[in-house]
PDB file of N, CA and C in Angstrom:
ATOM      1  N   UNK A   1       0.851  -1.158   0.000  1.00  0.00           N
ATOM      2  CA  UNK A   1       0.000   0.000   0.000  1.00  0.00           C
ATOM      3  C   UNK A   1       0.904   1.230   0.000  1.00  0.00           C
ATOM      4  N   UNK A   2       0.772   2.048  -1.093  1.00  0.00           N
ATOM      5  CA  UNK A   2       1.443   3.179  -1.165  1.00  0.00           C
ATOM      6  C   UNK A   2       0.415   4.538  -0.647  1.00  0.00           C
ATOM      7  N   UNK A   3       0.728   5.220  -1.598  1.00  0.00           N
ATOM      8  CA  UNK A   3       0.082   6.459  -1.765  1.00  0.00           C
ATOM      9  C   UNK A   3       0.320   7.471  -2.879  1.00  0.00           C
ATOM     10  N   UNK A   4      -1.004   7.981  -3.342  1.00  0.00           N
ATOM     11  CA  UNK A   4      -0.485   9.234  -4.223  1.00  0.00           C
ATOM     12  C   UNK A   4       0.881  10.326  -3.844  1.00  0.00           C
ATOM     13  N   UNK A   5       1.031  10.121  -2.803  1.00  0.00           N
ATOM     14  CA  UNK A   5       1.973  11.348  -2.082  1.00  0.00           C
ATOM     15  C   UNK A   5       3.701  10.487  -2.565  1.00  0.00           C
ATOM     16  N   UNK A   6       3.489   9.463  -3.055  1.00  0.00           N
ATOM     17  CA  UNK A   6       4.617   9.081  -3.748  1.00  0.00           C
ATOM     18  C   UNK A   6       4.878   9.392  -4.952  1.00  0.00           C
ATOM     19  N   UNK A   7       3.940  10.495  -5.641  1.00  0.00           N
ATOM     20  CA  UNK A   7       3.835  11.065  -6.856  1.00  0.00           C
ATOM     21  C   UNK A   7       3.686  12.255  -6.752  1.00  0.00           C
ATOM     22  N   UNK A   8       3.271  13.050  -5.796  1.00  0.00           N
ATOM     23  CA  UNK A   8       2.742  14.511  -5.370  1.00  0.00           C
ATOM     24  C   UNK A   8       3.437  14.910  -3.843  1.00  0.00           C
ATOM     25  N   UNK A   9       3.311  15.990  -3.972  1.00  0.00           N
ATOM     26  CA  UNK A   9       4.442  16.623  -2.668  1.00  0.00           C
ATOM     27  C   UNK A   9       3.725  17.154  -1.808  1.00  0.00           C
ATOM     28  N   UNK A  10       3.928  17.191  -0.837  1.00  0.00           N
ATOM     29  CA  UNK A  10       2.689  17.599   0.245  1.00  0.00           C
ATOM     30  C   UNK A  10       3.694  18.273   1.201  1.00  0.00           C
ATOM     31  N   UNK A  11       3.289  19.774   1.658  1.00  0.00           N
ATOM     32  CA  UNK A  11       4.065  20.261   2.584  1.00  0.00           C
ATOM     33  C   UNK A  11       4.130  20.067   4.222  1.00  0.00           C
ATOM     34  N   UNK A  12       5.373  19.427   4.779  1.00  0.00           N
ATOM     35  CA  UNK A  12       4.886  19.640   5.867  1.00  0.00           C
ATOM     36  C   UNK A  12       4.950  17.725   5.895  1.00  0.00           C
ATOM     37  N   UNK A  13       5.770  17.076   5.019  1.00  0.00           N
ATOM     38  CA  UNK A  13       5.137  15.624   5.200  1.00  0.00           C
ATOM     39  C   UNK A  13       6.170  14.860   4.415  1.00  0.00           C
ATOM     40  N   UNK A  14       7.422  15.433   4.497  1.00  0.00           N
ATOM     41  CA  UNK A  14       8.727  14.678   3.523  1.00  0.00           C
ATOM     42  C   UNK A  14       8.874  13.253   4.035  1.00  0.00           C
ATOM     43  N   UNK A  15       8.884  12.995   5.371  1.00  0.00           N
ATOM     44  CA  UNK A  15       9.146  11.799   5.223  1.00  0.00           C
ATOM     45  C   UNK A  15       8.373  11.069   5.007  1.00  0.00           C
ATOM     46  N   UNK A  16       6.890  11.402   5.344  1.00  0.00           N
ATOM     47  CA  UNK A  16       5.585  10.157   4.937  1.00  0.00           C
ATOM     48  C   UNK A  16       5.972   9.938   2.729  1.00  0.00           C
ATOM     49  N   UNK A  17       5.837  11.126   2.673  1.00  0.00           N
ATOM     50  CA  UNK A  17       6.222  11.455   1.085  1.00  0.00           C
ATOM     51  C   UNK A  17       7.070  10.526   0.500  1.00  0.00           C
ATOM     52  N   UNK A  18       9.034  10.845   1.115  1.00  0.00           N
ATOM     53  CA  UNK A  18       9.654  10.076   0.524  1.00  0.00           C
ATOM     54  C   UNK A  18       9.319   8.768   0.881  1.00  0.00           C
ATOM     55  N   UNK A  19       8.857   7.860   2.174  1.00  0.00           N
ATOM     56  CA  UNK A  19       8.665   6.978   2.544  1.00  0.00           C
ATOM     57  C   UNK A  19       7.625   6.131   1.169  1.00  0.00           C
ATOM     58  N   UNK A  20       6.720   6.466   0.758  1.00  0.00           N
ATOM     59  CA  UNK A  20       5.905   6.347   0.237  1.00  0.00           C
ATOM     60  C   UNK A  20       6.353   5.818  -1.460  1.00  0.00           C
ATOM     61  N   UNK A  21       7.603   6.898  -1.852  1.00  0.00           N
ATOM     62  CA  UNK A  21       8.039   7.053  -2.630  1.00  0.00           C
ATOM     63  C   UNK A  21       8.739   5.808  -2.751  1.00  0.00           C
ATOM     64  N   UNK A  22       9.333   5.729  -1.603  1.00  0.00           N
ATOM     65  CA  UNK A  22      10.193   4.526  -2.001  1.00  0.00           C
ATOM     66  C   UNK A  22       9.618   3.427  -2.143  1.00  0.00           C
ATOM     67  N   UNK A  23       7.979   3.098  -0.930  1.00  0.00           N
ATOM     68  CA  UNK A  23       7.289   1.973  -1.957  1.00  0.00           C
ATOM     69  C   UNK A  23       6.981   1.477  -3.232  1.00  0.00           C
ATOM     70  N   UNK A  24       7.019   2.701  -3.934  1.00  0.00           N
ATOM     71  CA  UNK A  24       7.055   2.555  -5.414  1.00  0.00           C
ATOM     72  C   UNK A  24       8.564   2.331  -6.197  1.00  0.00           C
ATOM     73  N   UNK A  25       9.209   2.603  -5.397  1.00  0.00           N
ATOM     74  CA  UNK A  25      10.293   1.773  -6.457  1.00  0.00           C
ATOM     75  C   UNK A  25      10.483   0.225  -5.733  1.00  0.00           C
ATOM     76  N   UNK A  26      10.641   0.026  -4.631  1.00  0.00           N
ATOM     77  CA  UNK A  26      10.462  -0.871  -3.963  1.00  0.00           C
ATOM     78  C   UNK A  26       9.678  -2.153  -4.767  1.00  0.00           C
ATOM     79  N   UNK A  27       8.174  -1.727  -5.097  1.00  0.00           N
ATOM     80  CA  UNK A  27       7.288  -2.486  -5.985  1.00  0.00           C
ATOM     81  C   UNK A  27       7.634  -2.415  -7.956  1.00  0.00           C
ATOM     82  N   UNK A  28       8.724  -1.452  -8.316  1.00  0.00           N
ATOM     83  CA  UNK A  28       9.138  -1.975  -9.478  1.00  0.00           C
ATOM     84  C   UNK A  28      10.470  -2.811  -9.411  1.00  0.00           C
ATOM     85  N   UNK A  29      11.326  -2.760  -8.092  1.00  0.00           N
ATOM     86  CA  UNK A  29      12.137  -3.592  -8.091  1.00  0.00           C
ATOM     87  C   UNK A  29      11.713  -4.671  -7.607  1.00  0.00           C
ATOM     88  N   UNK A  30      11.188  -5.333  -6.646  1.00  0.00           N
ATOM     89  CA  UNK A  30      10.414  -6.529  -6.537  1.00  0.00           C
ATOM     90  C   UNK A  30       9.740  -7.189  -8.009  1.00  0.00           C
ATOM     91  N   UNK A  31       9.174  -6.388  -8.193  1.00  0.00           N
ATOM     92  CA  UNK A  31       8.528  -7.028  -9.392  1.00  0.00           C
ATOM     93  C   UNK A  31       9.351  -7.463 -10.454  1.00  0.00           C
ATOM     94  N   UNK A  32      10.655  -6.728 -10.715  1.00  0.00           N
ATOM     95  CA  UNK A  32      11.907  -7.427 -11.790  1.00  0.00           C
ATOM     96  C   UNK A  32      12.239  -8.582 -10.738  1.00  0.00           C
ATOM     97  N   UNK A  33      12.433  -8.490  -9.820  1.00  0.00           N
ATOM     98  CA  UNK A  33      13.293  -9.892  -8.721  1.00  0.00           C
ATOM     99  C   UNK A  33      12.568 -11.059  -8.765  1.00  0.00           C
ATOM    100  N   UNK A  34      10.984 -10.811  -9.152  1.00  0.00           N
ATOM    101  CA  UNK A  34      10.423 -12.101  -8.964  1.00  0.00           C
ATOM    102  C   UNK A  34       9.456 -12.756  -9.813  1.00  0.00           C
ATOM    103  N   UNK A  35       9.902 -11.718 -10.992  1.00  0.00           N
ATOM    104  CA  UNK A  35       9.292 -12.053 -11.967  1.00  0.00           C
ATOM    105  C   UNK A  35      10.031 -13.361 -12.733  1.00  0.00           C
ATOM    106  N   UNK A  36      10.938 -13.907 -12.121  1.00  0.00           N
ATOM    107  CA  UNK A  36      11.322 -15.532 -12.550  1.00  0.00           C
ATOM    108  C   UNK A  36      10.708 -16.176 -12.081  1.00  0.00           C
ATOM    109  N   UNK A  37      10.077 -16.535 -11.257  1.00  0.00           N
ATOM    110  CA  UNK A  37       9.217 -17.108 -10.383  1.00  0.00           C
ATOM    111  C   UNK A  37       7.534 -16.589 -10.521  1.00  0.00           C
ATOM    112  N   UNK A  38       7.223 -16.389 -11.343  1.00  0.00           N
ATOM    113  CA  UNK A  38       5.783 -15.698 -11.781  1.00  0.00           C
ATOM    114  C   UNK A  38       5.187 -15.100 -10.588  1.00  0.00           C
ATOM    115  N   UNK A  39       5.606 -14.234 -10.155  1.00  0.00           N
ATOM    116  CA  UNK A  39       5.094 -13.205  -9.029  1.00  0.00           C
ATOM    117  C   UNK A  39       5.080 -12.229  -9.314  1.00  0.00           C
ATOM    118  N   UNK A  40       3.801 -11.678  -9.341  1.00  0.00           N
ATOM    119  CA  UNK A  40       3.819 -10.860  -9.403  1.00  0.00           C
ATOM    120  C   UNK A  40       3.420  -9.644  -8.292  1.00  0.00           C
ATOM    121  N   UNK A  41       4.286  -8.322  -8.789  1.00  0.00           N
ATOM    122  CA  UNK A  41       3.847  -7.069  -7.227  1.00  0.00           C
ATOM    123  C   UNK A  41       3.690  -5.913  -7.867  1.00  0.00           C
ATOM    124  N   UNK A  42       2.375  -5.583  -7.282  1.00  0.00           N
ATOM    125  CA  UNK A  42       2.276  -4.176  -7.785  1.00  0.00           C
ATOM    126  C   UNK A  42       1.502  -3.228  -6.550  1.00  0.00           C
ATOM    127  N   UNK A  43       1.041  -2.334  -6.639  1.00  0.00           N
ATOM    128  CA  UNK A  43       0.594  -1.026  -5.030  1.00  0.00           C
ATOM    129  C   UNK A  43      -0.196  -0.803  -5.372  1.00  0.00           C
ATOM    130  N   UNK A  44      -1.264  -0.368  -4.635  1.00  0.00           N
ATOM    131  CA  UNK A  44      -2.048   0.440  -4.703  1.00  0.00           C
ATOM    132  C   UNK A  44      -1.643   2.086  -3.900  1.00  0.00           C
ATOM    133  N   UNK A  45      -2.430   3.193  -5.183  1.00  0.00           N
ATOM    134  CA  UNK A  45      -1.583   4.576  -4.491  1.00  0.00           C
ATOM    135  C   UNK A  45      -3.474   5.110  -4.091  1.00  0.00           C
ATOM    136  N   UNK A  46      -3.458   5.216  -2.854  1.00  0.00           N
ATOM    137  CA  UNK A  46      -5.132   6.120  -2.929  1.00  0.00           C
ATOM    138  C   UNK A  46      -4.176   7.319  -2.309  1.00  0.00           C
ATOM    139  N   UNK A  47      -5.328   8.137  -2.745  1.00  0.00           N
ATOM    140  CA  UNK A  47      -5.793   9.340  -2.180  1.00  0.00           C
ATOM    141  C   UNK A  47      -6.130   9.823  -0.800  1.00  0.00           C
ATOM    142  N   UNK A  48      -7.055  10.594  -1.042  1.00  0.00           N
ATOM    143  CA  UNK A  48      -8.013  10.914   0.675  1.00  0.00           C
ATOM    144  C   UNK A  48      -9.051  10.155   0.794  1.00  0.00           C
ATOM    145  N   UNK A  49      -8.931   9.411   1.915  1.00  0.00           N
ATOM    146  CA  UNK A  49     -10.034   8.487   2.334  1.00  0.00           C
ATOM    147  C   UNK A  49     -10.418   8.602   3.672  1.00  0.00           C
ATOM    148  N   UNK A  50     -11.726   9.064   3.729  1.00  0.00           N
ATOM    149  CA  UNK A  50     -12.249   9.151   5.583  1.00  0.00           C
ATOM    150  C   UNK A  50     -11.916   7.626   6.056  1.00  0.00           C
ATOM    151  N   UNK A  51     -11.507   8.353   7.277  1.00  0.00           N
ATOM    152  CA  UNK A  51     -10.521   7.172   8.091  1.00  0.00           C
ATOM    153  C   UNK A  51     -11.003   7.562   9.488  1.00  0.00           C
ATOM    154  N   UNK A  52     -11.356   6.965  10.354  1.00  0.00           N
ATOM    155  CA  UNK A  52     -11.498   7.776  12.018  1.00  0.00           C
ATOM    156  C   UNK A  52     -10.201   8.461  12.234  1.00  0.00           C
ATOM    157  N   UNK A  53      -9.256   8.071  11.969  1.00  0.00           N
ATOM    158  CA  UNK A  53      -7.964   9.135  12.132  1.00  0.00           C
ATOM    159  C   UNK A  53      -7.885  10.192  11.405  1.00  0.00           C
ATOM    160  N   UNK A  54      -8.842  10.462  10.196  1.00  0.00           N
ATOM    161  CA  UNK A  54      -8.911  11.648   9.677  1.00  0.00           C
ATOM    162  C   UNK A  54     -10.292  12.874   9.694  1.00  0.00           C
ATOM    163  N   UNK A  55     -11.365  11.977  10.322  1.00  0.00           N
ATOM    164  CA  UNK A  55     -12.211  12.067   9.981  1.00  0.00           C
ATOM    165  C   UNK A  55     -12.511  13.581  10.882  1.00  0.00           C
ATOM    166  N   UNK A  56     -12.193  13.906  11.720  1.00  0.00           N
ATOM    167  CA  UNK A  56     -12.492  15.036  12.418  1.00  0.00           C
ATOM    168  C   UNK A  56     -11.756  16.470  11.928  1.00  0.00           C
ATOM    169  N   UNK A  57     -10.337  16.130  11.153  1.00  0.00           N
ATOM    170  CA  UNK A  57      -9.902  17.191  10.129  1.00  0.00           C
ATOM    171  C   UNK A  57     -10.824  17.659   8.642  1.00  0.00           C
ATOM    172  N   UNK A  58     -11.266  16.683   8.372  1.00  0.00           N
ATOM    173  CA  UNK A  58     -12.213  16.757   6.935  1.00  0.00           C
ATOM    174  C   UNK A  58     -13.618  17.195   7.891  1.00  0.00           C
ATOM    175  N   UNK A  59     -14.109  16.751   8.622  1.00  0.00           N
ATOM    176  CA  UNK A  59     -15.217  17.740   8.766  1.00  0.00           C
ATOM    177  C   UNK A  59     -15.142  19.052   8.853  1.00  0.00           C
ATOM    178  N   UNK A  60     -13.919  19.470   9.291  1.00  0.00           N
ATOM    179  CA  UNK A  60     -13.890  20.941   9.638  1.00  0.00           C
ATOM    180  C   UNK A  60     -13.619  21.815   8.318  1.00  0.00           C
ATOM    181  N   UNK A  61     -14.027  22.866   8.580  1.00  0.00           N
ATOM    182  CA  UNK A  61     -13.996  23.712   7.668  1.00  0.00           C
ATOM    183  C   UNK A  61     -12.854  23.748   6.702  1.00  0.00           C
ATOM    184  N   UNK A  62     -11.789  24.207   6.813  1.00  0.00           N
ATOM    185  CA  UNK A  62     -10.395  23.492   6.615  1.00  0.00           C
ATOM    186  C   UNK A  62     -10.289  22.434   5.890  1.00  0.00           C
ATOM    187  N   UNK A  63     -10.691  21.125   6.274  1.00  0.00           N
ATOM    188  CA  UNK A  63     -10.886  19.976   5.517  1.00  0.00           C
ATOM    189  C   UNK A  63     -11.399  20.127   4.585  1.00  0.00           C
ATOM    190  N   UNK A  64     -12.555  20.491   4.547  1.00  0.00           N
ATOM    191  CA  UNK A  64     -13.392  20.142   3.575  1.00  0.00           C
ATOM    192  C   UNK A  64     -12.942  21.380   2.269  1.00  0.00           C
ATOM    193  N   UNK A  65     -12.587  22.760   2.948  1.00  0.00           N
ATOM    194  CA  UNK A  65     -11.618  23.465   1.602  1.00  0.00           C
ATOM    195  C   UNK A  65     -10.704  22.327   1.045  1.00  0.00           C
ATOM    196  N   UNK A  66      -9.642  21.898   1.833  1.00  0.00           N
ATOM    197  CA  UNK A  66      -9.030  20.878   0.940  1.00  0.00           C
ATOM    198  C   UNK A  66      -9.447  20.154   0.241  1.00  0.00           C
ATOM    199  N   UNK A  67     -10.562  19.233   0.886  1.00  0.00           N
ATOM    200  CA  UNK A  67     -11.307  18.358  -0.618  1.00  0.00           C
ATOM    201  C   UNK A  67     -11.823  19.002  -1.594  1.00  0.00           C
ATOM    202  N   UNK A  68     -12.144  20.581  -1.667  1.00  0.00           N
ATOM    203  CA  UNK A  68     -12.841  20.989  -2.800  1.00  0.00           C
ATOM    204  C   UNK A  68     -11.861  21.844  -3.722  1.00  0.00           C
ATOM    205  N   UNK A  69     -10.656  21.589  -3.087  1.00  0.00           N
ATOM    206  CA  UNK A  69      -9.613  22.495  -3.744  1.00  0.00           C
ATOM    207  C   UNK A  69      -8.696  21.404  -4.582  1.00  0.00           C
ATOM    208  N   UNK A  70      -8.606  20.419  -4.005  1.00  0.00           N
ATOM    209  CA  UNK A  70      -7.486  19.211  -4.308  1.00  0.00           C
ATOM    210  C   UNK A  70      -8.205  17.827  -4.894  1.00  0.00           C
ATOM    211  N   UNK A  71      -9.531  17.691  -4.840  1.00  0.00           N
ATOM    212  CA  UNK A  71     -10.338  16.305  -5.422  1.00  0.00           C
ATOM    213  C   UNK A  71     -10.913  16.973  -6.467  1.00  0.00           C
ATOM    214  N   UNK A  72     -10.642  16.749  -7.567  1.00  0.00           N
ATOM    215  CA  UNK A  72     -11.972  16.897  -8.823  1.00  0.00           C
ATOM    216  C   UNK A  72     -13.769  16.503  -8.333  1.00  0.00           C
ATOM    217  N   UNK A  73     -13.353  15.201  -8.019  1.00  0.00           N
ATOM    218  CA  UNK A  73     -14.753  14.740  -7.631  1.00  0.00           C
ATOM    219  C   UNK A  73     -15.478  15.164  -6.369  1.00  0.00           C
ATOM    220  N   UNK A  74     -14.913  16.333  -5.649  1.00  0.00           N
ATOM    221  CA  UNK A  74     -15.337  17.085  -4.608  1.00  0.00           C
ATOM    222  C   UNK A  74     -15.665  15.747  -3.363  1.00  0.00           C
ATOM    223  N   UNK A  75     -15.137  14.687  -3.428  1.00  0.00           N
ATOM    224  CA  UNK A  75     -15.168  14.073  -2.134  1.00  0.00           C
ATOM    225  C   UNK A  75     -14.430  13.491  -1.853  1.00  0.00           C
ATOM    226  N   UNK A  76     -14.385  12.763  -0.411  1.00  0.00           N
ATOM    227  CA  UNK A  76     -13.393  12.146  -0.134  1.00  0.00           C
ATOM    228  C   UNK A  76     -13.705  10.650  -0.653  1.00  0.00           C
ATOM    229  N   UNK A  77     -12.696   9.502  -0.618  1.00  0.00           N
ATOM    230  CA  UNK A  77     -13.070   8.283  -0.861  1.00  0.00           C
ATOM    231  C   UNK A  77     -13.975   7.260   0.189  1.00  0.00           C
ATOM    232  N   UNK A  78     -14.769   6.267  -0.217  1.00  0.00           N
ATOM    233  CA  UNK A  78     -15.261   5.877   0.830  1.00  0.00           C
ATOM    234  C   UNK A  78     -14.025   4.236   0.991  1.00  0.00           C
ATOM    235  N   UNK A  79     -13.808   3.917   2.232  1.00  0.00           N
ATOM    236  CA  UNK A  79     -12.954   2.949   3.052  1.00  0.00           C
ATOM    237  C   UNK A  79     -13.697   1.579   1.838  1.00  0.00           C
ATOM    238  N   UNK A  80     -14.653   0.896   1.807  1.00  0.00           N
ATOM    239  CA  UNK A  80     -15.484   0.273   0.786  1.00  0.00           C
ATOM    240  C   UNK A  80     -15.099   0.093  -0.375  1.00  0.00           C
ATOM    241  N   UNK A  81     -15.224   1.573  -0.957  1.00  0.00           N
ATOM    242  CA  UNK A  81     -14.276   1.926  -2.552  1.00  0.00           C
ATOM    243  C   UNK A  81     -12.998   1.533  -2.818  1.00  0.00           C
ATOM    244  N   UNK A  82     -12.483   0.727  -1.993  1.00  0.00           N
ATOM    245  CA  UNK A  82     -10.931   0.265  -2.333  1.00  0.00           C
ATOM    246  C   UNK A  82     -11.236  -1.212  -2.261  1.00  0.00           C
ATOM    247  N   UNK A  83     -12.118  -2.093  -1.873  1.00  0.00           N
ATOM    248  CA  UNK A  83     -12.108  -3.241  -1.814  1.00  0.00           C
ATOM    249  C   UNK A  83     -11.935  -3.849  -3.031  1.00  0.00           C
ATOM    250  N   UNK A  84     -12.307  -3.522  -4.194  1.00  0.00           N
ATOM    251  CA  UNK A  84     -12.738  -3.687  -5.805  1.00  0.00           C
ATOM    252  C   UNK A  84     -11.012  -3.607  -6.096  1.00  0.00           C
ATOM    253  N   UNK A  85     -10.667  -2.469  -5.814  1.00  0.00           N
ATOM    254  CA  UNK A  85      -8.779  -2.235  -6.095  1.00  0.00           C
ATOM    255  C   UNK A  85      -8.213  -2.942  -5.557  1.00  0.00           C
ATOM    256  N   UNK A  86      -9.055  -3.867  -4.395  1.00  0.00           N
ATOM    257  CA  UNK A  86      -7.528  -4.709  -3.336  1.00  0.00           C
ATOM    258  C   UNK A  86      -7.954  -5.630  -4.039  1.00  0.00           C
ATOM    259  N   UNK A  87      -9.048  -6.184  -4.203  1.00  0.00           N
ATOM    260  CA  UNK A  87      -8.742  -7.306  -5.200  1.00  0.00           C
ATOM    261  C   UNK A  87      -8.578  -7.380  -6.576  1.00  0.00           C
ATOM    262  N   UNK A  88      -8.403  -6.565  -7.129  1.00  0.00           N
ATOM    263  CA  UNK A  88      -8.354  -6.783  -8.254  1.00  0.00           C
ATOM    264  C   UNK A  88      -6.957  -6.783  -8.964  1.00  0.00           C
ATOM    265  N   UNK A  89      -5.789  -6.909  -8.461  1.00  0.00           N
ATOM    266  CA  UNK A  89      -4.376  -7.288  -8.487  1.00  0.00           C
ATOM    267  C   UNK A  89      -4.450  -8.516  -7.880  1.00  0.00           C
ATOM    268  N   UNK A  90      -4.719  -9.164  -6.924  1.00  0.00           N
ATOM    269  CA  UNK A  90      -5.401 -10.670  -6.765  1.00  0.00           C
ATOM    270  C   UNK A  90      -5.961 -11.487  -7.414  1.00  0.00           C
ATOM    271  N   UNK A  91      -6.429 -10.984  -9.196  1.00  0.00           N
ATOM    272  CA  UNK A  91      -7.851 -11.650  -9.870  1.00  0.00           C
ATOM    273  C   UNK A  91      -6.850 -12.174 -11.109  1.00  0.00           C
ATOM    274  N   UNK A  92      -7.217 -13.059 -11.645  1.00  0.00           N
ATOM    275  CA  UNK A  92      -6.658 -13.559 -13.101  1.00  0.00           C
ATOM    276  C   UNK A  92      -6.867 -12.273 -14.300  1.00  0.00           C
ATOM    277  N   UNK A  93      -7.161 -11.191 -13.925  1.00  0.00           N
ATOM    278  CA  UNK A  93      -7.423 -10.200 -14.833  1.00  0.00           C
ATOM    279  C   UNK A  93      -6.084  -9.573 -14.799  1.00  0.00           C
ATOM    280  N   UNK A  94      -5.165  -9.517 -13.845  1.00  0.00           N
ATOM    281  CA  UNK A  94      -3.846  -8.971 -14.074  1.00  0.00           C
ATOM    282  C   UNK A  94      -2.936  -9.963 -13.858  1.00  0.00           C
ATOM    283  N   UNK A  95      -3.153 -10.977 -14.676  1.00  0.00           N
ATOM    284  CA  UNK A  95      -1.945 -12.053 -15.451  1.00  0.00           C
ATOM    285  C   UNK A  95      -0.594 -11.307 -15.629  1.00  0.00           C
ATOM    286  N   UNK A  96      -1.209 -10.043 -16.607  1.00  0.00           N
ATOM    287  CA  UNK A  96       0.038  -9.823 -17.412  1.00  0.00           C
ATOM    288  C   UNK A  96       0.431  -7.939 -17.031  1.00  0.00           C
ATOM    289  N   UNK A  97       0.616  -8.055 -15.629  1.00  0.00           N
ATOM    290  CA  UNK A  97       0.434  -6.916 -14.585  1.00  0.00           C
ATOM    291  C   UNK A  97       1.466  -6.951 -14.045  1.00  0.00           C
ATOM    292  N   UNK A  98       2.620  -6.441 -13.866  1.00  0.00           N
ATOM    293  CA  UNK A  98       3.575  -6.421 -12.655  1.00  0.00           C
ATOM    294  C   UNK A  98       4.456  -4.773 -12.810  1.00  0.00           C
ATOM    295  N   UNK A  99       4.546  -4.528 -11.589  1.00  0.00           N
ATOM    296  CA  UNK A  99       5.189  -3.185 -11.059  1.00  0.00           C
ATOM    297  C   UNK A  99       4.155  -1.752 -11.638  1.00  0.00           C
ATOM    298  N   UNK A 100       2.726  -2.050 -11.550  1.00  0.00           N
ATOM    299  CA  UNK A 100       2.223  -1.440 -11.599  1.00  0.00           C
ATOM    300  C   UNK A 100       1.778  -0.572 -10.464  1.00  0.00           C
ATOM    301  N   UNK A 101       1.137   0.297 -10.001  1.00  0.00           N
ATOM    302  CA  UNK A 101       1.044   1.113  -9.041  1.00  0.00           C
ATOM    303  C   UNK A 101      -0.697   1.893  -9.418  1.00  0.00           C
ATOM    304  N   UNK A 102      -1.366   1.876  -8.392  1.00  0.00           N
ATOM    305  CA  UNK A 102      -2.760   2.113  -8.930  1.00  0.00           C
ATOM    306  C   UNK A 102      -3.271   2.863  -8.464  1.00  0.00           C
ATOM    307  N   UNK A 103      -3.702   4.168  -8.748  1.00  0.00           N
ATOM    308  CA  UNK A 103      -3.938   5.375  -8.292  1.00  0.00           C
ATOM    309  C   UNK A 103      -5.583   5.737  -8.330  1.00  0.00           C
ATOM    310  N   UNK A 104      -6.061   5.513  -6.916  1.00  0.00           N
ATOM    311  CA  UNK A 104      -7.486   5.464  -6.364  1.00  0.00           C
ATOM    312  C   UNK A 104      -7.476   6.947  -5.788  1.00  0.00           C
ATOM    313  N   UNK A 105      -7.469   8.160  -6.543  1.00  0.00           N
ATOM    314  CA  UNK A 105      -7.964   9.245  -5.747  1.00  0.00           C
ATOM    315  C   UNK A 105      -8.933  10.390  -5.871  1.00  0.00           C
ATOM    316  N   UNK A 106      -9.623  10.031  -6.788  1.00  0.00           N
ATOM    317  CA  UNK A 106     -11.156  10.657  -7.320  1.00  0.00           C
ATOM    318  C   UNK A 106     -10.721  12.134  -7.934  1.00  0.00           C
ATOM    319  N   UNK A 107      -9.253  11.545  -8.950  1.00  0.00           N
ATOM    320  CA  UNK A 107      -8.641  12.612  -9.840  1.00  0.00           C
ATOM    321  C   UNK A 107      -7.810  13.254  -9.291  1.00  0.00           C
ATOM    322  N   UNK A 108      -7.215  13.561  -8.180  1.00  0.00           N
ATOM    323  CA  UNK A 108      -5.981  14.299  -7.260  1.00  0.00           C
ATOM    324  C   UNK A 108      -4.930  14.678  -7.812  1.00  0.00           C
ATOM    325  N   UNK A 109      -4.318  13.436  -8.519  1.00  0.00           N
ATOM    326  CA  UNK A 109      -3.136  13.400  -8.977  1.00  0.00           C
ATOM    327  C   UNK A 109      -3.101  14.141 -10.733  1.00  0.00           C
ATOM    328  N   UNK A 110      -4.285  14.127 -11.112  1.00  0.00           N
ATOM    329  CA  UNK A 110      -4.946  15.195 -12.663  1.00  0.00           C
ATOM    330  C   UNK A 110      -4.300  15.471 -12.689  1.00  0.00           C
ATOM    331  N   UNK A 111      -4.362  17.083 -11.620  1.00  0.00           N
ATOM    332  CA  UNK A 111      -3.595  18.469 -11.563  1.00  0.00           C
ATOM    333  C   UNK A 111      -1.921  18.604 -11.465  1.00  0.00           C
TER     334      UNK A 111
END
């Protein structure tokens, strides 16, 4: 599990950022290492997703400028809305899938 913030810079948050960052190379080098062995690895990158750990910043006024400044789709993600993405790097539909990285953030990363 990555994050968009391994693609986008967020102030105030270098190390979650680079941390993040490095999952993604992390998951294209894995994916050359074990691709002899038909394994495949790839991330998922979301966005903003109400979380109880977030959930009292996005209600507030504040928050919710951010979602309407930074989401195209003016909301946050629902926790639910990723189940379809967690499995679906699990499914015979990405046979021919590796070191991909999958960006769930209701357009964020557009801009």
């Amino acid at each position: 599990m990555a994050s968009i913030t391994a693609m986008i810079g967020m102030a105030n948050m270098s190390a979650y950022c680079a941390s993040k960052a490095g999952l993604v190379q992390l998951t294209k080098v894995m994916a050359l290492e074990f691709i002899k062995y038909n394994i495949q690895v790839n991330a998922l990158c979301p966005g903003y997703f109400l979380t109880p750990m977030n959930q009292k910043f996005f209600e507030s006024e504040i928050g919710q400028k951010v979602v309407q400044k930074t989401i195209p789709m003016n909301r946050l993600g629902r926790v639910e809305e990723l189940k379809g993405t967690a499995i679906y790097p699990a499914s015979a539909a990405t046979n021919f899938m590796t070191g991909s990285c999958l960006v769930i953030d209701g357009g964020q990363t557009i801009w």
